[in-house]
Structures are given as structure tokens and as C-alpha cells.
C-alpha atoms as a PDB file:
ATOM      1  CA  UNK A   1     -48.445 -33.966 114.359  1.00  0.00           C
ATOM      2  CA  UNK A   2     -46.632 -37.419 112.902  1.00  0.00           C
ATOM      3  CA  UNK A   3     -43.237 -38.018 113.795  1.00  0.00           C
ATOM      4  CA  UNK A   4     -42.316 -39.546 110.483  1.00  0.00           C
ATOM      5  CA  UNK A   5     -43.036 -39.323 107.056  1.00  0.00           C
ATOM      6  CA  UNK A   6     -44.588 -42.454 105.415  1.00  0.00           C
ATOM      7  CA  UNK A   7     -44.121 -43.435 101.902  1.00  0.00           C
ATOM      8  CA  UNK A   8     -43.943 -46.312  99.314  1.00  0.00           C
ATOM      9  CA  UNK A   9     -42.507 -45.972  96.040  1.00  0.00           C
ATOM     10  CA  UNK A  10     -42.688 -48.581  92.995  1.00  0.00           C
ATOM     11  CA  UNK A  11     -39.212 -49.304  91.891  1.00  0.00           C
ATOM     12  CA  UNK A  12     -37.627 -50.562  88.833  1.00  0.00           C
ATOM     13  CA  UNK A  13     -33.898 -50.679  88.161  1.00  0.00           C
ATOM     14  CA  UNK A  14     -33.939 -49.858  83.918  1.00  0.00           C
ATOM     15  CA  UNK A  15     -36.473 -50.376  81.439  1.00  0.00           C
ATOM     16  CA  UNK A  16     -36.608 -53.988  81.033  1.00  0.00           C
ATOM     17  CA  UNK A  17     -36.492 -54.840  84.647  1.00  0.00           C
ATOM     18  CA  UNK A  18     -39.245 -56.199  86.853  1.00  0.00           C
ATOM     19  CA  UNK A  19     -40.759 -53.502  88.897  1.00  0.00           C
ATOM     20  CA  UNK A  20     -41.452 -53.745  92.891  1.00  0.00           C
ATOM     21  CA  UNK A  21     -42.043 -51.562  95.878  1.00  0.00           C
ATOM     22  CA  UNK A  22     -39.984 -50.213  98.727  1.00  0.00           C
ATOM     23  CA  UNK A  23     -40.987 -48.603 101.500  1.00  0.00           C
ATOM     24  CA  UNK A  24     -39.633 -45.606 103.395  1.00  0.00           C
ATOM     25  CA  UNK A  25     -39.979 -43.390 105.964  1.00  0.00           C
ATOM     26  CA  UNK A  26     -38.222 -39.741 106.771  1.00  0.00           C
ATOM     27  CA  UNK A  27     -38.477 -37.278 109.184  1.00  0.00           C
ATOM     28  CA  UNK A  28     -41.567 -35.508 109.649  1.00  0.00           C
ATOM     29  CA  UNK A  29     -40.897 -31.322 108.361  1.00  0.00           C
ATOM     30  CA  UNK A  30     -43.574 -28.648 108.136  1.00  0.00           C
ATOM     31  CA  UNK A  31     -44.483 -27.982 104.501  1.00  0.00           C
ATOM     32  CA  UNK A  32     -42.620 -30.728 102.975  1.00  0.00           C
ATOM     33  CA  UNK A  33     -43.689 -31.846  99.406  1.00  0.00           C
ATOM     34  CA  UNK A  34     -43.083 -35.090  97.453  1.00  0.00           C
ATOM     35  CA  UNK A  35     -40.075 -33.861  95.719  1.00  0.00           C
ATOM     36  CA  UNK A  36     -38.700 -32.594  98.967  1.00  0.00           C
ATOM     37  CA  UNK A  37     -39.539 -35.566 100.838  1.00  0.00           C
ATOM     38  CA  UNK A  38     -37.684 -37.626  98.044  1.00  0.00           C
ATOM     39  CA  UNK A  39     -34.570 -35.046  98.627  1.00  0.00           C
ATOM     40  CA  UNK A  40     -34.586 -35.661 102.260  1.00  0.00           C
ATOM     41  CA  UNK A  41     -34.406 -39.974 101.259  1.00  0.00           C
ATOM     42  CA  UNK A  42     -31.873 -39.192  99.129  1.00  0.00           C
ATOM     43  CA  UNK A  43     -29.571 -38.000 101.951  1.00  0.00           C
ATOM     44  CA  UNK A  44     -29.895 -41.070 103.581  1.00  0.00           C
ATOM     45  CA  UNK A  45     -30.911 -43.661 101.645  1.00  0.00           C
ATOM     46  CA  UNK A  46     -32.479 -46.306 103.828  1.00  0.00           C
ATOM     47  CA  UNK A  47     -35.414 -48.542 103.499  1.00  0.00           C
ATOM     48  CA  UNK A  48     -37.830 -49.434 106.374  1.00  0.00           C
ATOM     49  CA  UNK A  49     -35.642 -53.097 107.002  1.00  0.00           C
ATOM     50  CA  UNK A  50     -32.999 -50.246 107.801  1.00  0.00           C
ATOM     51  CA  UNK A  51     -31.036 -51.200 104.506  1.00  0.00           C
ATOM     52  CA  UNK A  52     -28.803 -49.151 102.610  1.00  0.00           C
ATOM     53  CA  UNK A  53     -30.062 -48.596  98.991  1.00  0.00           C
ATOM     54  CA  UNK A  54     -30.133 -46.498  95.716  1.00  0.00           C
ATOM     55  CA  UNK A  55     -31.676 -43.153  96.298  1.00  0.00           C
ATOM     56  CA  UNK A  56     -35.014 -43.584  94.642  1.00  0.00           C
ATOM     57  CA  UNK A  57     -34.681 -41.589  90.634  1.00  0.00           C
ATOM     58  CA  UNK A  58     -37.279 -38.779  89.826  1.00  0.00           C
ATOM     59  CA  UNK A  59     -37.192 -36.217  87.655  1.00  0.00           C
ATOM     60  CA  UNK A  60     -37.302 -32.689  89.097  1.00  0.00           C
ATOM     61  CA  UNK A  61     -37.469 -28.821  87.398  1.00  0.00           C
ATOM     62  CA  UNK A  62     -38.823 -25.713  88.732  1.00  0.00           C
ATOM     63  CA  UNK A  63     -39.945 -27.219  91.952  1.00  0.00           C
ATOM     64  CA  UNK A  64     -43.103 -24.255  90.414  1.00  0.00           C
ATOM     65  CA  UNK A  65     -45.238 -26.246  88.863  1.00  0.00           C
ATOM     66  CA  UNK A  66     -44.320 -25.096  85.597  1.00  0.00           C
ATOM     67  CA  UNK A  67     -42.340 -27.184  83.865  1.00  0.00           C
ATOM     68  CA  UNK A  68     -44.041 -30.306  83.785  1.00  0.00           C
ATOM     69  CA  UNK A  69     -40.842 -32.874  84.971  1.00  0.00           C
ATOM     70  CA  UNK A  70     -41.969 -34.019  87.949  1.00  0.00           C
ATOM     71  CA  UNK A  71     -45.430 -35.466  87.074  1.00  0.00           C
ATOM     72  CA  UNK A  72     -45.990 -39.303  88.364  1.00  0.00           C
ATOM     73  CA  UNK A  73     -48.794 -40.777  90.249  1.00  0.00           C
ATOM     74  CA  UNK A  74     -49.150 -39.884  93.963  1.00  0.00           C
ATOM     75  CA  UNK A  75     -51.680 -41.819  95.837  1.00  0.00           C
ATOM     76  CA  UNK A  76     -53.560 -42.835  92.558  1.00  0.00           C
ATOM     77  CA  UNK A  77     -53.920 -39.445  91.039  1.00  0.00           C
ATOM     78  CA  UNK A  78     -51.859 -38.218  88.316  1.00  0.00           C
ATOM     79  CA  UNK A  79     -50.158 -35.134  89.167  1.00  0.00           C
ATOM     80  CA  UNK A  80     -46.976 -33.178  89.652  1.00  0.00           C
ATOM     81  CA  UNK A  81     -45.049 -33.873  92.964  1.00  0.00           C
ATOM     82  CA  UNK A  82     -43.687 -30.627  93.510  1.00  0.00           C
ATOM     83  CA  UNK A  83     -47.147 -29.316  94.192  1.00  0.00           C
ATOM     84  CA  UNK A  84     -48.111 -32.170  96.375  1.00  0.00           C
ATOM     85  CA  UNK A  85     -48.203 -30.743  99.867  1.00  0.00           C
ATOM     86  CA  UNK A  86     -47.562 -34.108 102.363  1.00  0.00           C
ATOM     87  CA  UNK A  87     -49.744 -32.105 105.072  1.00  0.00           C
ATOM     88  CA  UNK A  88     -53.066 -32.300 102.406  1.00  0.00           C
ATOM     89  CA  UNK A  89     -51.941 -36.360 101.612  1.00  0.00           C
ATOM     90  CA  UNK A  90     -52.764 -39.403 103.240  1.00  0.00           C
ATOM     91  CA  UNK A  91     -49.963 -41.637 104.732  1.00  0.00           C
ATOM     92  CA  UNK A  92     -48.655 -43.743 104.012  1.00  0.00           C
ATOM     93  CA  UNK A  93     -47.824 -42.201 100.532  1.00  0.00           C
ATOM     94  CA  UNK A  94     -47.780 -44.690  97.444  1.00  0.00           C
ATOM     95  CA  UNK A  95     -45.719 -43.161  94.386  1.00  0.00           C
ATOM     96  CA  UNK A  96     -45.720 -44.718  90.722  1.00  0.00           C
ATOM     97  CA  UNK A  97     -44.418 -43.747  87.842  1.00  0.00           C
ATOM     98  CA  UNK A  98     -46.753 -42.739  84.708  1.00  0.00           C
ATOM     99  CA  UNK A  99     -47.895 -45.985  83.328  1.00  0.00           C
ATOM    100  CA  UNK A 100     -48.678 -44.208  79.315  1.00  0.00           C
ATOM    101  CA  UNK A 101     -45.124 -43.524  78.862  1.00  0.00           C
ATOM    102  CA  UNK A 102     -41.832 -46.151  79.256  1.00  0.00           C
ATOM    103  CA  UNK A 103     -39.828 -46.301  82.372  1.00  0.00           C
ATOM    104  CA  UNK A 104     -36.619 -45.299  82.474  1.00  0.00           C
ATOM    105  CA  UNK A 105     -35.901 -45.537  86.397  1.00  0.00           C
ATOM    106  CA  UNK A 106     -38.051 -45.710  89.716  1.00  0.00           C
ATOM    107  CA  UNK A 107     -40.122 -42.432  89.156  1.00  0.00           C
ATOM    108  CA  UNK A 108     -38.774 -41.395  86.329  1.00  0.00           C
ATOM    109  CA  UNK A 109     -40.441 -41.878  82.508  1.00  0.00           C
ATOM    110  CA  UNK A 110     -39.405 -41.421  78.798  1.00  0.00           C
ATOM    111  CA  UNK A 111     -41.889 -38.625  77.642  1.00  0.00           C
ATOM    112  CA  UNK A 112     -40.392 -38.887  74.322  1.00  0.00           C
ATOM    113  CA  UNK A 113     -43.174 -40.068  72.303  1.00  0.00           C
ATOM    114  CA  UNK A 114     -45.141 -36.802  73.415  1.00  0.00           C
ATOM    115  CA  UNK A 115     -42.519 -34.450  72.036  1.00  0.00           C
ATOM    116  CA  UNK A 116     -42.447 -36.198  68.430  1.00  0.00           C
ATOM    117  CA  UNK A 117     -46.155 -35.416  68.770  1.00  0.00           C
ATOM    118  CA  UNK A 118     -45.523 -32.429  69.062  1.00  0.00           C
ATOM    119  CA  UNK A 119     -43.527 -31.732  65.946  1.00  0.00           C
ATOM    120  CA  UNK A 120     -45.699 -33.922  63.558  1.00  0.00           C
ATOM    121  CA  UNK A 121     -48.516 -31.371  64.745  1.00  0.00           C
ATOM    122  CA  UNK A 122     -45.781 -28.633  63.891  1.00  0.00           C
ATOM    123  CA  UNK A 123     -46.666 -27.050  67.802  1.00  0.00           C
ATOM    124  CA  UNK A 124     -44.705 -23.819  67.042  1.00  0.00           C
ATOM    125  CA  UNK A 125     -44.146 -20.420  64.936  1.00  0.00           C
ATOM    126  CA  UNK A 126     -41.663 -19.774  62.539  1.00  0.00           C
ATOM    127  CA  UNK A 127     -39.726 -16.353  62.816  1.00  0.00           C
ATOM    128  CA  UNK A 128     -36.855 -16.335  60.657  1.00  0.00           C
ATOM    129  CA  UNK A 129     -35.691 -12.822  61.367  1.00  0.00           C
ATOM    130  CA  UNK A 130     -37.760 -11.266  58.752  1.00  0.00           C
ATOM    131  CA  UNK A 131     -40.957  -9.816  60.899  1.00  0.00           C
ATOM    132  CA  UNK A 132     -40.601  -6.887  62.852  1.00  0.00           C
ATOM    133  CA  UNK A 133     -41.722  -8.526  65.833  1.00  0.00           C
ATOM    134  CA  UNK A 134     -41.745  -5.150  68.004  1.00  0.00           C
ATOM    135  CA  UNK A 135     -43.816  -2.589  65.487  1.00  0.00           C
ATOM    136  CA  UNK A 136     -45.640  -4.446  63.145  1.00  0.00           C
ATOM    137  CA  UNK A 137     -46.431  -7.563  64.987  1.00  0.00           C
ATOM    138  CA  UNK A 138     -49.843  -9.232  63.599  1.00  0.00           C
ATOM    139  CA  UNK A 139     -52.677  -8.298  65.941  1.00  0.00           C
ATOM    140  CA  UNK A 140     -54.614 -10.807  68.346  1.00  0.00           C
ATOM    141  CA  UNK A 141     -57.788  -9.911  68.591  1.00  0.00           C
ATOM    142  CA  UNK A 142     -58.660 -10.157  73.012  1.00  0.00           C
ATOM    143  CA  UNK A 143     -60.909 -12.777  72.257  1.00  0.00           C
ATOM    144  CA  UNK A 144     -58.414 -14.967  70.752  1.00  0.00           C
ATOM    145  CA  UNK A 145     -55.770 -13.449  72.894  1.00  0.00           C
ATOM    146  CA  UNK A 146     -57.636 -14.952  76.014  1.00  0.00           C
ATOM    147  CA  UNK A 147     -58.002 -18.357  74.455  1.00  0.00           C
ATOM    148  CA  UNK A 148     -54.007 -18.735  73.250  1.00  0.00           C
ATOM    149  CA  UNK A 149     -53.005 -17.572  76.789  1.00  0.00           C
ATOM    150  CA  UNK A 150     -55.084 -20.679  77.904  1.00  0.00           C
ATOM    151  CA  UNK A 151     -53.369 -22.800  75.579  1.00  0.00           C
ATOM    152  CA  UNK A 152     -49.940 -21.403  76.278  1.00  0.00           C
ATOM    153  CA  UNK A 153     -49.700 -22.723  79.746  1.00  0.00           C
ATOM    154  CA  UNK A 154     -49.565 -26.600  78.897  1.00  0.00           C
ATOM    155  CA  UNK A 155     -46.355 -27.719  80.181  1.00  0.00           C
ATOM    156  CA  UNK A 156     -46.460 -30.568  78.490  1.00  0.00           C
ATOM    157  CA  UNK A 157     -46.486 -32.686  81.405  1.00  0.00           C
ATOM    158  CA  UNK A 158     -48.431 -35.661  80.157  1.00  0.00           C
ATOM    159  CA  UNK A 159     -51.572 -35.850  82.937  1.00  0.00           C
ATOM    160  CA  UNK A 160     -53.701 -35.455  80.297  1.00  0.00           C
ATOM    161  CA  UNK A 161     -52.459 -38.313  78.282  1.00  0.00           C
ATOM    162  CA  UNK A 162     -52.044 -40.485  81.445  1.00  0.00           C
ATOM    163  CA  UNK A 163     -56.032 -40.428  82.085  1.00  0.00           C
ATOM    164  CA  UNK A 164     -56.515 -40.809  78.087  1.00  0.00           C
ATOM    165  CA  UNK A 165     -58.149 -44.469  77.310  1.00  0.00           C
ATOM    166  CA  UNK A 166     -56.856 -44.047  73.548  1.00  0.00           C
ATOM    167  CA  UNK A 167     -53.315 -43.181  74.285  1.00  0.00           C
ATOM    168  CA  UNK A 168     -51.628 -45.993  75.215  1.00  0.00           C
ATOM    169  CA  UNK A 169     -47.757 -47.931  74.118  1.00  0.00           C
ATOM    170  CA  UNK A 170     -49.902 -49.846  71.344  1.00  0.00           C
ATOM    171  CA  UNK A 171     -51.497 -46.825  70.050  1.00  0.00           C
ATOM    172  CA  UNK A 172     -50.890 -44.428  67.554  1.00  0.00           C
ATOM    173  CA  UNK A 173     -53.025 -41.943  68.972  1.00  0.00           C
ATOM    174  CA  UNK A 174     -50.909 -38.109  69.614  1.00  0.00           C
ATOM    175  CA  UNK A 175     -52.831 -37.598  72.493  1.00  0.00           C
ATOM    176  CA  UNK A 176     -55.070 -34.258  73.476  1.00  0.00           C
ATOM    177  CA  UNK A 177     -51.745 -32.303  74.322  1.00  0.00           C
ATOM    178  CA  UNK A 178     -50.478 -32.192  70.667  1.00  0.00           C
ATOM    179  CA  UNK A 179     -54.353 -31.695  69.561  1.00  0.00           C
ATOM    180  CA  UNK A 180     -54.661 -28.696  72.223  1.00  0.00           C
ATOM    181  CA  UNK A 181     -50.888 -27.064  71.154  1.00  0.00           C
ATOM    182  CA  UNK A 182     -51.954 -27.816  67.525  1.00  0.00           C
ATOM    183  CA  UNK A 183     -54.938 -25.492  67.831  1.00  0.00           C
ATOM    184  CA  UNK A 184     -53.250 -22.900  69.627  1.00  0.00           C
ATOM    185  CA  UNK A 185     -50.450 -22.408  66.785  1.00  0.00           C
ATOM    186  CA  UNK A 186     -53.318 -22.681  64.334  1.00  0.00           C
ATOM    187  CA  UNK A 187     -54.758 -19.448  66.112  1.00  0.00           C
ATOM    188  CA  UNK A 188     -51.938 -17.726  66.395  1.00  0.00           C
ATOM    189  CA  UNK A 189     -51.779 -15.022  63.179  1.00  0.00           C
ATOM    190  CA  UNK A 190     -48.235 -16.031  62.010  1.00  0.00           C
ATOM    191  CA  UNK A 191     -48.647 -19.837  63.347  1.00  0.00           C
ATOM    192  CA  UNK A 192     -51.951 -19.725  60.447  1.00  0.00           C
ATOM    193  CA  UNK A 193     -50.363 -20.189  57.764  1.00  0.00           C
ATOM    194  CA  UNK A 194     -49.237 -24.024  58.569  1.00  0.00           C
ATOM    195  CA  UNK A 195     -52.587 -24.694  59.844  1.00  0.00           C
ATOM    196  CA  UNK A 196     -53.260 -26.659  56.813  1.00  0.00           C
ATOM    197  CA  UNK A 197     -50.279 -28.976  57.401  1.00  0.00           C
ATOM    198  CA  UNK A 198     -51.260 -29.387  61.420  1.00  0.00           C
ATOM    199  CA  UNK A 199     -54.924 -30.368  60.212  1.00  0.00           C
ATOM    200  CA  UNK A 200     -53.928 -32.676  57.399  1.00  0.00           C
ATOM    201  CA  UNK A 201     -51.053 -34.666  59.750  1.00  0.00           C
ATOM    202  CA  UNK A 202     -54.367 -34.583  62.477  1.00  0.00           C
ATOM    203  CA  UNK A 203     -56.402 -35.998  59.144  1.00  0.00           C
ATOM    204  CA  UNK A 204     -53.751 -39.133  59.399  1.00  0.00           C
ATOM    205  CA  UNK A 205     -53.115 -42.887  61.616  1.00  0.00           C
ATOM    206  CA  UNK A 206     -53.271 -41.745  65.281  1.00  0.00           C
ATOM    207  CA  UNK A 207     -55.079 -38.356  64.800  1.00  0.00           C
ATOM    208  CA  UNK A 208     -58.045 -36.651  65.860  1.00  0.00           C
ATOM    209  CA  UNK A 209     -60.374 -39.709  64.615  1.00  0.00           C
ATOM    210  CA  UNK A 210     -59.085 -41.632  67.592  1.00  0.00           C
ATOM    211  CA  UNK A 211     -60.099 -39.944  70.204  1.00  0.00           C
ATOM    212  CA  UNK A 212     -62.741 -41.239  71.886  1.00  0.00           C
ATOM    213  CA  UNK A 213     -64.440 -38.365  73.582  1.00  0.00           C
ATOM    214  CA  UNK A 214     -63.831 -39.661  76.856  1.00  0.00           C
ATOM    215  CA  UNK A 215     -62.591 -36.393  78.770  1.00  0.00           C
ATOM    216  CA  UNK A 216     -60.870 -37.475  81.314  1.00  0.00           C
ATOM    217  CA  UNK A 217     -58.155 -34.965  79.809  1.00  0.00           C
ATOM    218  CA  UNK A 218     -60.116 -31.734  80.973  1.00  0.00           C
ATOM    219  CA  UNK A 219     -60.252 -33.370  84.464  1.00  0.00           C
ATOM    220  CA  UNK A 220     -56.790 -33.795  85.000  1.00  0.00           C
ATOM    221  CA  UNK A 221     -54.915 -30.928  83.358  1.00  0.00           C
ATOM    222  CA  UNK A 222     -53.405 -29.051  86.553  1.00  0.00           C
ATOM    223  CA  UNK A 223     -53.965 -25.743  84.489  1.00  0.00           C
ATOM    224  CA  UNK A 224     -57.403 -26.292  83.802  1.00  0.00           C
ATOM    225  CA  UNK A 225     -56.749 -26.253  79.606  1.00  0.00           C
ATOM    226  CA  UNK A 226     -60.077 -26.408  78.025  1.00  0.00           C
ATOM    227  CA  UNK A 227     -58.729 -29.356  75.976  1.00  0.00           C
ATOM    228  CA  UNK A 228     -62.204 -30.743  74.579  1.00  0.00           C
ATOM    229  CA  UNK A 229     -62.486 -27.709  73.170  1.00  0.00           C
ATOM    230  CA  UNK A 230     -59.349 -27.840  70.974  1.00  0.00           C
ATOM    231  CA  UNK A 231     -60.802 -31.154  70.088  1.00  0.00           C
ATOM    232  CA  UNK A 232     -64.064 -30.282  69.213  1.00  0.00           C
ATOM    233  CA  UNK A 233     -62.690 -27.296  67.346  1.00  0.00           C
ATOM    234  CA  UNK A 234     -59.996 -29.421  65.401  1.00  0.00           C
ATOM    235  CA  UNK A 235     -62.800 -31.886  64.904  1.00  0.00           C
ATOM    236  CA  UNK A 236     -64.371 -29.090  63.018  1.00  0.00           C
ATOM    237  CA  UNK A 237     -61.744 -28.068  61.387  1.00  0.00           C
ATOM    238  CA  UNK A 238     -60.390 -31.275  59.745  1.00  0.00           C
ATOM    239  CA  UNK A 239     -64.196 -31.601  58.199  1.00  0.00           C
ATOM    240  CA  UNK A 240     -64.192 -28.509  56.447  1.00  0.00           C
ATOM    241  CA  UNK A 241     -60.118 -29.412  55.453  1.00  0.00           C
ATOM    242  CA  UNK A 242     -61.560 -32.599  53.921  1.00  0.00           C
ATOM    243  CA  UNK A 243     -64.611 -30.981  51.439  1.00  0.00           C
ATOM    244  CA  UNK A 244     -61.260 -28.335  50.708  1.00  0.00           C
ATOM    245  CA  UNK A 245     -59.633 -31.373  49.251  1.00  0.00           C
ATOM    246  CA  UNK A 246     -62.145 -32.736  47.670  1.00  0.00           C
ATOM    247  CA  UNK A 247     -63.472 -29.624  46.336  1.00  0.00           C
ATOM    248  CA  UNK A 248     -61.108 -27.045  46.068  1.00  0.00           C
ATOM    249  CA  UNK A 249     -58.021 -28.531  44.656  1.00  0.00           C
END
């Protein structure tokens, strides 16, 4: 069993800064994680030269893999920290920040862009009060029911769009998380009735046109979202929306 934990991290003090690595050791603990291990530096801040420094900057949640927060790279996999057991890691650790998304310090990353995706996709339901939510709630039929619950867990925490080839800081592309919450609203009896206005903002610059069928994004989801299939499905969907236009109006 080691006596010490090893780990390097790759550093940078604000967004315009040059990046560079430190590396640290803690303590070796039964069952630590990343996030933990990162707690236990932050106690005592000190680099392997034995100098003082700032406590490395992370971002950190439900420690439940859940909410997404603490995704960054962890030995050259994309993933979330919290659920990266040290014991099933090789040592010395190497820890990076996303590389698809800005910096803001160290570990931690501006997922900003992925939210406005989100609302240009409109990725929710409107209740204004007016349905009877408890009585006369739309059905789901189990079919669709089984697919929306698969959609439902994305927590948004941007693996997929790290391993994307088209989503990048020069690219317009939303990514295959807005494509995959698109759909699910879209399927969602209530969330219908703006499907037209998800397709045709998918039918625009940065939409489903540019992605390039890569799937890397099925790979890496840690909930195992059938995201090519939202693709595929959207795909479909914006083709029929098109002859609509053409056609129909």
C-alpha cells in the first residue's frame, strides 16, 4: 500500500495567463477520490520543492456524480473527479482542465457557452400555472417514457463535448448535449409544441449540419446517453421540417 499520494496538476493563474504544472503529493487514505485528494492539498498547500502555494481551484457539487461540476481530465480521460477512485488510478496522477471550454483557474472552466446552447435549443417546458399537473397531466406513453428518462440524466457536464472534433472555441457548433436535451423536450407531450422552434434554431450556423458523425460523444457520456441517437433522430427531423417549409407554408 503507497505511503503517499502522487499527483500533477496543470495550473494557470486567470484566463489570459500562461499555463504550467505543479506537482504534489498527500498522504496516502483508503478510498480517497480526486476531489478529496484535492481537499486534503488544500489543507496544506505545499508543492513537492516543499513550497507554500495557492490551493489548487476546482469546481466541486454533489461529490454524487450528479451534477456535472467537477468534470476535468484525469490521467487523459475526460471525466468527473468525484467518481475517480485514486485506488483504480495510476500514480502519479496528471489533472487538466477541459481544453473545449475557457479557463477560468487551475481546474476550473467557464461552461458558459454550453448553457446558451441550451436555451437557443429552448432545453425546457413551459408551465405557467395553467395545467393541472397532478390530474390531467399529458400521458407518456412507456416507450417514450423509457427514452426521456435516458435523456433526463445529462448533467450537463460537458464530456461529451470535450471528445467532440466539431466543438471547439472557433466553432459554432452547440454540441451533442444541446442536440440530445433538444430531443428530449421535443418528446416530451407539453415540451411538443416548441419542437418546431428547437428544429428550426438546429436548421441554423452551428446546428445539427455540423456534426460530423464522429461519436466519440456516446463513448464518453458517464450516463451512457444514447446521444447518436438524438442526432440521428434530429437529423430526421430537421429534413422533414425543411419539405414543411417549403411545402406547407
Amino acid at each position: 500500500m503507497p505511503e503517499v499520494i502522487r499527483f500533477k496538476v496543470k495550473r494557470q493563474q486567470n484566463p489570459d495567463s500562461k499555463p504550467y504544472w505543479e506537482e504534489f503529493q498527500v498522504p496516502y487514505r483508503p478510498q480517497h477520490n480526486v476531489i478529496s485528494v484535492l481537499m486534503a492539498l488544500r489543507e496544506n498547500p505545499v508543492n513537492i520543492k516543499g513550497e507554500r502555494v495557492a490551493p489548487v481551484v476546482y469546481e466541486v457539487g454533489c461529490m454524487e456524480e450528479v451534477c456535472g461540476a467537477c468534470t476535468m481530465i484525469i490521467n487523459g480521460k475526460v471525466r468527473q473527479a468525484c467518481s475517480a477512485l485514486i485506488d483504480q488510478l495510476e500514480q502519479p496522477l496528471v489533472l487538466e482542465p477541459m481544453t473545449k471550454f475557457p479557463v477560468v483557474r487551475d481546474l476550473m472552466v467557464d461552461r458558459q457557452k454550453m448553457f446558451d446552447d441550451l436555451r437557443k435549443v429552448r432545453a425546457w417546458i413551459d408551465i405557467d400555472g395553467g395545467y393541472d399537473i397532478h390530474v390531467h397531466a399529458p400521458r407518456i406513453s412507456p416507450k417514450d417514457w423509457v427514452m426521456n428518462y435516458d435523456f433526463s440524466r445529462c448533467m450537463t457536464c460537458g464530456c461529451c463535448m470535450e471528445v467532440c472534433p466539431q466543438f471547439h472555441p472557433k466553432s459554432q457548433f452547440v454540441g451533442p448535449a444541446p442536440i440530445g436535451q433538444a430531443w428530449l423536450f421535443s418528446n416530451h407531450p407539453t415540451g411538443k409544441f416548441y419542437k418546431e422552434e428547437r428544429l428550426h434554431a438546429l436548421m441554423g450556423p452551428g446546428g445539427i449540419t455540423d456534426c460530423g458523425n464522429a461519436q466519440n460523444c456516446i463513448e464518453a457520456c458517464p450516463k451512457d446517453i444514447k446521444l447518436t441517437d438524438a442526432i440521428a433522430k434530429i437529423g430526421r427531423e430537421t429534413t422533414i421540417q425543411v419539405f414543411k417549409d417549403l411545402f406547407l407554408k
